[in-house]
PDB file of N, CA and C in Angstrom:
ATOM      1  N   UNK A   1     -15.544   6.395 -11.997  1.00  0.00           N
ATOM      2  CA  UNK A   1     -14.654   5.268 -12.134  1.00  0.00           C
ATOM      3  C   UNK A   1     -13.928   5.077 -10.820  1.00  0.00           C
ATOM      4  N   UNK A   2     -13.299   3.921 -10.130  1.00  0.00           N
ATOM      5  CA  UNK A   2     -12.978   3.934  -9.498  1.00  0.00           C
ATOM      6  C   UNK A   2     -11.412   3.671  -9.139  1.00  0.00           C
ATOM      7  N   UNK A   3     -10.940   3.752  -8.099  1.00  0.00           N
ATOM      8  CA  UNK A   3      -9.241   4.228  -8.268  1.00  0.00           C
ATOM      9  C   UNK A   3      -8.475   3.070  -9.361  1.00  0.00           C
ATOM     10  N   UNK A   4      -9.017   1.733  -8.875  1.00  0.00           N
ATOM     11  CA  UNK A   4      -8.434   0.932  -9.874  1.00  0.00           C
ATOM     12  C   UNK A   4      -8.447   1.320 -11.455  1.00  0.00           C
ATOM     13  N   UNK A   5      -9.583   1.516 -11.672  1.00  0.00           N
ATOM     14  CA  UNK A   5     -10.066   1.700 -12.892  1.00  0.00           C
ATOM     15  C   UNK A   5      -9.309   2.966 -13.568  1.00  0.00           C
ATOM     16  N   UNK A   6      -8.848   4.087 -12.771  1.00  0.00           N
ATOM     17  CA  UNK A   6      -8.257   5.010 -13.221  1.00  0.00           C
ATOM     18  C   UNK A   6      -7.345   4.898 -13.150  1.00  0.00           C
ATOM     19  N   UNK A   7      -6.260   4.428 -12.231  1.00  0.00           N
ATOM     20  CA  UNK A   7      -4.897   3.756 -12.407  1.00  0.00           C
ATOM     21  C   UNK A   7      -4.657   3.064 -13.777  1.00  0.00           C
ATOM     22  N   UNK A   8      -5.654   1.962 -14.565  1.00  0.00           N
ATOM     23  CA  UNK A   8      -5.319   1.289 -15.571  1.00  0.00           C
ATOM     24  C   UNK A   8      -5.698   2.215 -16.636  1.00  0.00           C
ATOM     25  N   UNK A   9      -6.635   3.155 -16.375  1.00  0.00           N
ATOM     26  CA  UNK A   9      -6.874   4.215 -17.792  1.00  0.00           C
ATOM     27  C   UNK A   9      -5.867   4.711 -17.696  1.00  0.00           C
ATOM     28  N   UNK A  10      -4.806   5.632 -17.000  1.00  0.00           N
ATOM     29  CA  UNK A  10      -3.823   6.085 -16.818  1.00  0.00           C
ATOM     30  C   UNK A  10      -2.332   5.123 -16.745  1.00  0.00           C
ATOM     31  N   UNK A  11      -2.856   4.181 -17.490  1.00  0.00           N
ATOM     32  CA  UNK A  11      -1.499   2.682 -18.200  1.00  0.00           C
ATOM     33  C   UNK A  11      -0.477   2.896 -17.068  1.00  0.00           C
ATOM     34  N   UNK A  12      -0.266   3.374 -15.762  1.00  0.00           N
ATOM     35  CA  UNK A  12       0.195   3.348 -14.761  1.00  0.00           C
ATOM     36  C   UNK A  12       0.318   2.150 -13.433  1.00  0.00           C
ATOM     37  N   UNK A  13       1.152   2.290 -12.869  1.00  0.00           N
ATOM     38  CA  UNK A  13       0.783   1.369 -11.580  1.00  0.00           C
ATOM     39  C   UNK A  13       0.808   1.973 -10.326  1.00  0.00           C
ATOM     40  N   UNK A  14       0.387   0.586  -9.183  1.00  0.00           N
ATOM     41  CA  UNK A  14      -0.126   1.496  -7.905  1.00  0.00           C
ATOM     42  C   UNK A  14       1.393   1.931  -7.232  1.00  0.00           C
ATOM     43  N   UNK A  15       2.361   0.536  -7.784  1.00  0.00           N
ATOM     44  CA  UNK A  15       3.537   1.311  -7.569  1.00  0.00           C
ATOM     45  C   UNK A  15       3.929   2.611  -8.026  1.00  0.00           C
ATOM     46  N   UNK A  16       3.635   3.040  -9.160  1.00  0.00           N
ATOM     47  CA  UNK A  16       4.271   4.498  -9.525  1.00  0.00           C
ATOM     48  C   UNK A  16       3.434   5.466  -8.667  1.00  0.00           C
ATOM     49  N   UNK A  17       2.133   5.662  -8.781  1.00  0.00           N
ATOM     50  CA  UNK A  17       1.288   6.035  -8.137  1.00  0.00           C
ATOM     51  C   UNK A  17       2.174   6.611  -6.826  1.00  0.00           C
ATOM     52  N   UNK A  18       2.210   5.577  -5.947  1.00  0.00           N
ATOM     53  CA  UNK A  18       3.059   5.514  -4.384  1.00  0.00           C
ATOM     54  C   UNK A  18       3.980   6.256  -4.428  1.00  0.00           C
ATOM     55  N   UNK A  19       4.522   6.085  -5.462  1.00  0.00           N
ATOM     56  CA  UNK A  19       6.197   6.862  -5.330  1.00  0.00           C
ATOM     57  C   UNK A  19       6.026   8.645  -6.182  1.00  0.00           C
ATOM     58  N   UNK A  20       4.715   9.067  -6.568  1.00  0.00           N
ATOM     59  CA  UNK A  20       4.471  10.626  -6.760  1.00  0.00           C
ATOM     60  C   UNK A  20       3.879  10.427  -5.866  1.00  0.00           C
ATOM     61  N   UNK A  21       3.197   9.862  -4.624  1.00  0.00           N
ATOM     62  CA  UNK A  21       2.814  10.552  -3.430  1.00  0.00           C
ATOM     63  C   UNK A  21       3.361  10.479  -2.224  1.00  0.00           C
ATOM     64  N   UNK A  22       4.784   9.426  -2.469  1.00  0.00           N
ATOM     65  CA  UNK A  22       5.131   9.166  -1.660  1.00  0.00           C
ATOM     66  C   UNK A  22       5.278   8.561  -0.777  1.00  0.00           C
ATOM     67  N   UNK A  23       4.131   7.571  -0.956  1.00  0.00           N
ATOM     68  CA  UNK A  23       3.744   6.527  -0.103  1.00  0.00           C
ATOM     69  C   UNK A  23       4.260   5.171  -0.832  1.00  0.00           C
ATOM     70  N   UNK A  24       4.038   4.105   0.345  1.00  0.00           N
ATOM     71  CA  UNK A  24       4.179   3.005   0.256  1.00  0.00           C
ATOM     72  C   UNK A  24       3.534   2.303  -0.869  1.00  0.00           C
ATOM     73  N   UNK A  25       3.988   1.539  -1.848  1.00  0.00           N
ATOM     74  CA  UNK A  25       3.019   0.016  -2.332  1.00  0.00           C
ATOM     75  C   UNK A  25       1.549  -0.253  -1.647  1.00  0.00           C
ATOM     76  N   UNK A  26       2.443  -0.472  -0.663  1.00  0.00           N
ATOM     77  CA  UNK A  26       1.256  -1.265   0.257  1.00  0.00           C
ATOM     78  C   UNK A  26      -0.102   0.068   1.133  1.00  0.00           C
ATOM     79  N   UNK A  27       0.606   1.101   0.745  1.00  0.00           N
ATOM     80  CA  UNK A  27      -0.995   2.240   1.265  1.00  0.00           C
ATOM     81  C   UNK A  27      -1.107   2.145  -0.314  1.00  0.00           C
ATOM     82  N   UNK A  28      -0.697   2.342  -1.177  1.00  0.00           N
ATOM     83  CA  UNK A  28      -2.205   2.079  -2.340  1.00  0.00           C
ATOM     84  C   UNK A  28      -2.671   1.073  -2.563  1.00  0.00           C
ATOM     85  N   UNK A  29      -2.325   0.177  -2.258  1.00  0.00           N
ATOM     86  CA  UNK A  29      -2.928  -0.902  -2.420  1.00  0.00           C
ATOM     87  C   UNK A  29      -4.286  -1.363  -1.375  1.00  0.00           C
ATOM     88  N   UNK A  30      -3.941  -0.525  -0.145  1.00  0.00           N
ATOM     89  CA  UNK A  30      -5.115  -0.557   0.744  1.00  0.00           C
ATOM     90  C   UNK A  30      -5.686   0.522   0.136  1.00  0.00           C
ATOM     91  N   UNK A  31      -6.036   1.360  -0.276  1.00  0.00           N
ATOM     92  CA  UNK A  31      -7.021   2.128  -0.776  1.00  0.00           C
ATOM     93  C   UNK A  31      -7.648   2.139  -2.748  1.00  0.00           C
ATOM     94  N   UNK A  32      -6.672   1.212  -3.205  1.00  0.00           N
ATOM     95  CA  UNK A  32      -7.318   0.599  -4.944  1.00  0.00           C
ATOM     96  C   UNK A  32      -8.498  -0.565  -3.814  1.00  0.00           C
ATOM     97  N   UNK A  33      -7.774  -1.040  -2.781  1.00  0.00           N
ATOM     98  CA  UNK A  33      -8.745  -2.634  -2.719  1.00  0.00           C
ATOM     99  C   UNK A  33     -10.010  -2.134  -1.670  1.00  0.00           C
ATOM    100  N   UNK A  34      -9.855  -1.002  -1.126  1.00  0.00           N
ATOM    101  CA  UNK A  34     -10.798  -0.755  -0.109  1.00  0.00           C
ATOM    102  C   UNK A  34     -10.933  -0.647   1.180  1.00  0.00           C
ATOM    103  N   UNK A  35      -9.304  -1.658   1.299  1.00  0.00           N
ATOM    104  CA  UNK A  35      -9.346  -1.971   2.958  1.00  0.00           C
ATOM    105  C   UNK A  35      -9.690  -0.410   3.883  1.00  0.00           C
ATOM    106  N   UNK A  36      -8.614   0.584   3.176  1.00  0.00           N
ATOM    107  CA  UNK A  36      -8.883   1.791   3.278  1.00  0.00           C
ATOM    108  C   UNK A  36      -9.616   3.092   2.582  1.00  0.00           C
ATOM    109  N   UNK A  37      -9.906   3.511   3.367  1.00  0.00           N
ATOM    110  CA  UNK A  37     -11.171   4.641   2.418  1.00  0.00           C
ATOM    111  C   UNK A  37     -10.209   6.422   2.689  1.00  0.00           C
ATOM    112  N   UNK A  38      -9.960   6.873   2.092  1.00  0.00           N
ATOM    113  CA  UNK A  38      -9.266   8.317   1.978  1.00  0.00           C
ATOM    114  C   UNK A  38     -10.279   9.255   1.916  1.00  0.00           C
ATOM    115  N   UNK A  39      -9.697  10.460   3.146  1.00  0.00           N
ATOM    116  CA  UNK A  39      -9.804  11.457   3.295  1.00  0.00           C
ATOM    117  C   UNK A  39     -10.226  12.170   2.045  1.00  0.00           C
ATOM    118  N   UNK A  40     -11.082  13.440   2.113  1.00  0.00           N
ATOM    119  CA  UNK A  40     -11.197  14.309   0.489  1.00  0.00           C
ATOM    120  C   UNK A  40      -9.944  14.717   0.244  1.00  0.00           C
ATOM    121  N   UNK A  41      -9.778  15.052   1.122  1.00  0.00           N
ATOM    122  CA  UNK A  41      -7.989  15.860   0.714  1.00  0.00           C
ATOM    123  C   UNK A  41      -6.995  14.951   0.584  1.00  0.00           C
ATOM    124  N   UNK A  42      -7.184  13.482   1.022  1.00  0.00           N
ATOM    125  CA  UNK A  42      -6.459  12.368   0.257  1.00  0.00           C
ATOM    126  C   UNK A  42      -6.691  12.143  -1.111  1.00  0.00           C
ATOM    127  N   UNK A  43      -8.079  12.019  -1.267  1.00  0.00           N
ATOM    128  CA  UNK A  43      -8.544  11.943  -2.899  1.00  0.00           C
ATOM    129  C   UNK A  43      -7.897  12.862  -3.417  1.00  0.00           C
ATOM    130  N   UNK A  44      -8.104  13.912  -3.327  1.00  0.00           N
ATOM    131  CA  UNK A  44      -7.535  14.944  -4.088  1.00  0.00           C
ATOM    132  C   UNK A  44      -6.495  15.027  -4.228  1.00  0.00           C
ATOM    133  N   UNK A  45      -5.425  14.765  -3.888  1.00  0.00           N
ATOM    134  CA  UNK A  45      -4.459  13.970  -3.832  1.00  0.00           C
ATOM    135  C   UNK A  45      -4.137  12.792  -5.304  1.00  0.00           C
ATOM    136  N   UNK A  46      -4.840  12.184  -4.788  1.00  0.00           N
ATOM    137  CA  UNK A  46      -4.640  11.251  -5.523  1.00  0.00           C
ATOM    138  C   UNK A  46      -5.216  10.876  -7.308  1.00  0.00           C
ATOM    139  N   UNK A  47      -6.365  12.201  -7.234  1.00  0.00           N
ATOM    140  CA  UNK A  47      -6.637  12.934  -8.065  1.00  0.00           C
ATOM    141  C   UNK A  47      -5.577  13.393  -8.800  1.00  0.00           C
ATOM    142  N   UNK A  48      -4.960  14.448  -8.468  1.00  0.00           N
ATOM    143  CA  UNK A  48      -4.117  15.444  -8.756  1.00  0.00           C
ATOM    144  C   UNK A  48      -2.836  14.424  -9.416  1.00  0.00           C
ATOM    145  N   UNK A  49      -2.472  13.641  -8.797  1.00  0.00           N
ATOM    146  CA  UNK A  49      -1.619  12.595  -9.368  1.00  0.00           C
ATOM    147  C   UNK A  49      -1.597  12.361 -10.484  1.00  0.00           C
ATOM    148  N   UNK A  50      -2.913  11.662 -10.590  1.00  0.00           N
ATOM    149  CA  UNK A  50      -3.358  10.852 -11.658  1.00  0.00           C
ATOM    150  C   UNK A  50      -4.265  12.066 -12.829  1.00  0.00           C
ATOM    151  N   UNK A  51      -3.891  13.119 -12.764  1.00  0.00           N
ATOM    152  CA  UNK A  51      -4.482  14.201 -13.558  1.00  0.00           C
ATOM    153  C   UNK A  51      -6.161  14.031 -13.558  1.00  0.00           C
ATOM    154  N   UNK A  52      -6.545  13.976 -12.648  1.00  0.00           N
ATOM    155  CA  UNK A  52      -8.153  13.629 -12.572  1.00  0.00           C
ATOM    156  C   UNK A  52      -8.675  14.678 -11.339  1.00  0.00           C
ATOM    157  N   UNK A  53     -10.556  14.357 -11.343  1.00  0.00           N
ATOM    158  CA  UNK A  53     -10.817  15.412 -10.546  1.00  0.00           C
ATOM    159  C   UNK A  53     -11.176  13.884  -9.467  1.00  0.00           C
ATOM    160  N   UNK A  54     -12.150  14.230  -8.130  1.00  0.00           N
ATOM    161  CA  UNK A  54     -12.717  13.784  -7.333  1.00  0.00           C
ATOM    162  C   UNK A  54     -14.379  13.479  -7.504  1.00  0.00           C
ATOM    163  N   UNK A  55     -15.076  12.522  -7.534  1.00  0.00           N
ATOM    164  CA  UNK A  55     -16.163  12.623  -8.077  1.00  0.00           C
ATOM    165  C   UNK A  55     -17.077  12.384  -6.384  1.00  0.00           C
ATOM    166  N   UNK A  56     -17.423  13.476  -5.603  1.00  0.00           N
ATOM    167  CA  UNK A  56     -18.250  13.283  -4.107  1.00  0.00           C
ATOM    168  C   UNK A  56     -19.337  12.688  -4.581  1.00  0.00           C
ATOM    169  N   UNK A  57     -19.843  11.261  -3.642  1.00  0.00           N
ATOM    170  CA  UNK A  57     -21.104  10.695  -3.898  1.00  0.00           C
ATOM    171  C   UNK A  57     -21.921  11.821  -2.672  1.00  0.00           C
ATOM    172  N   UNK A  58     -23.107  11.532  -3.270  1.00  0.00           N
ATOM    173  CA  UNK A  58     -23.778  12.324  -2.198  1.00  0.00           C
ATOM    174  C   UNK A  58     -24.241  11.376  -0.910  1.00  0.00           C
ATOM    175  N   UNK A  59     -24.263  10.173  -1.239  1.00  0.00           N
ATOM    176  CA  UNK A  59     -24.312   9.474  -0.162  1.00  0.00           C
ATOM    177  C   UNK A  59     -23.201   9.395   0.149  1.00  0.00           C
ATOM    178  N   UNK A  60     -23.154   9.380   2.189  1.00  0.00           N
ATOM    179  CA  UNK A  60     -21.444   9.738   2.803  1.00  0.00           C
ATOM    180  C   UNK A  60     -21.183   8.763   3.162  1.00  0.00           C
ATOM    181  N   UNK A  61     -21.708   7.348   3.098  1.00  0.00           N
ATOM    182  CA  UNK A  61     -21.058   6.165   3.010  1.00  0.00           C
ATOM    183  C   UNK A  61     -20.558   5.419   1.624  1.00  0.00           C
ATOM    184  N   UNK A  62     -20.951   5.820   0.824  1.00  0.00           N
ATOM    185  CA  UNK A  62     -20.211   5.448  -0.599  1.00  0.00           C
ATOM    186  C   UNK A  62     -18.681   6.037  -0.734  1.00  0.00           C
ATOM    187  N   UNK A  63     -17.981   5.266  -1.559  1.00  0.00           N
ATOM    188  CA  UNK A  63     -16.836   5.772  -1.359  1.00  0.00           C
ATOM    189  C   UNK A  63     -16.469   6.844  -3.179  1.00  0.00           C
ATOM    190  N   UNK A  64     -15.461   7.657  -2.504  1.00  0.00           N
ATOM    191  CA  UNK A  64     -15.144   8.805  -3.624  1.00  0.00           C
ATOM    192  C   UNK A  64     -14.990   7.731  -4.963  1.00  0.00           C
ATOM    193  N   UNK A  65     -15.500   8.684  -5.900  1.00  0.00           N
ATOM    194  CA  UNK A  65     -15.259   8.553  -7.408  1.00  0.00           C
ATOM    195  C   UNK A  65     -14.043   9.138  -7.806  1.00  0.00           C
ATOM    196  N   UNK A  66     -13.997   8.539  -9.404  1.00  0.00           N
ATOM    197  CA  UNK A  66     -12.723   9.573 -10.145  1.00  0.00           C
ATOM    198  C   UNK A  66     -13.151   9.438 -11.582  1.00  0.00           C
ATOM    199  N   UNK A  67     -12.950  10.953 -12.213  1.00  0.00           N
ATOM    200  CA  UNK A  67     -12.818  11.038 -13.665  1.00  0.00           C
ATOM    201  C   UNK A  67     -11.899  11.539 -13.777  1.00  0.00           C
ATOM    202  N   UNK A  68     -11.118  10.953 -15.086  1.00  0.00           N
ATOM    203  CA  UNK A  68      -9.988  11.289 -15.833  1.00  0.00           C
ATOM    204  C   UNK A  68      -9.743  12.548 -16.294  1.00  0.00           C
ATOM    205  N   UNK A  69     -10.688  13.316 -16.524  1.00  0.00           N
ATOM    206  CA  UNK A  69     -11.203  14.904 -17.333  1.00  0.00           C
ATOM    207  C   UNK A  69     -11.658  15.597 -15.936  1.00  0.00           C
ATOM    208  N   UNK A  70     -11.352  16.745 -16.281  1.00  0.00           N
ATOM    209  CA  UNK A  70     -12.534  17.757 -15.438  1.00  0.00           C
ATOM    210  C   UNK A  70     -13.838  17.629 -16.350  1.00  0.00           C
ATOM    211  N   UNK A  71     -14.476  17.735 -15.473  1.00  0.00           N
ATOM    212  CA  UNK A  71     -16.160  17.454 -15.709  1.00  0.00           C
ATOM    213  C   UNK A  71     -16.455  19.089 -15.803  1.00  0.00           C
ATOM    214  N   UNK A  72     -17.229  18.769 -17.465  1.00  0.00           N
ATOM    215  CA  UNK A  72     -17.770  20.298 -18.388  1.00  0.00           C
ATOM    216  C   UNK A  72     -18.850  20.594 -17.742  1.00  0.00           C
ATOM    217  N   UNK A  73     -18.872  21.857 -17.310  1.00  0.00           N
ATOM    218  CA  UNK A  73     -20.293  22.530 -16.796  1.00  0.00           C
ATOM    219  C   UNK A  73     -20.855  22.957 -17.878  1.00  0.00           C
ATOM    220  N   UNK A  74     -22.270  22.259 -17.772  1.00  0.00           N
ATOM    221  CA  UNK A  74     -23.461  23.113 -18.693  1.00  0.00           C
ATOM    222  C   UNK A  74     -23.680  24.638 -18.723  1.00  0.00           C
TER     223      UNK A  74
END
């Protein structure tokens, strides 16, 4: 899912979001819309926020995923 998408599963906004990381409105809003793309250790981040893990595409131009759950190992 992607940050937007987990922001609204998490009935939250990008404002609240900003203000547990500390940042501006306007840096989440460049990274829900794309302008900006985050670091892993930003994701994770932003993960951790939003009680979610980081989902790495394996292609390194796609941009990070997010699930709401930790993802169950078989």
């Amino acid at each position: 899912m992607t940050l937007r998408e987990l922001i609204k599963h998490r009935q939250t906004t990008g404002a609240a979001l900003g203000r547990a990381l500390g940042w501006s409105r306007a840096t989440v809003s460049d990274y829900v819309t794309g302008r900006r793309r985050p670091k892993l250790e930003t994701a994770a981040r932003i993960a951790a926020a939003l009680d979610a893990v980081v989902i790495v595409p394996r292609d390194k131009g796609a941009p990070f995923g997010y699930a709401p759950e930790p993802v169950k190992k078989n």
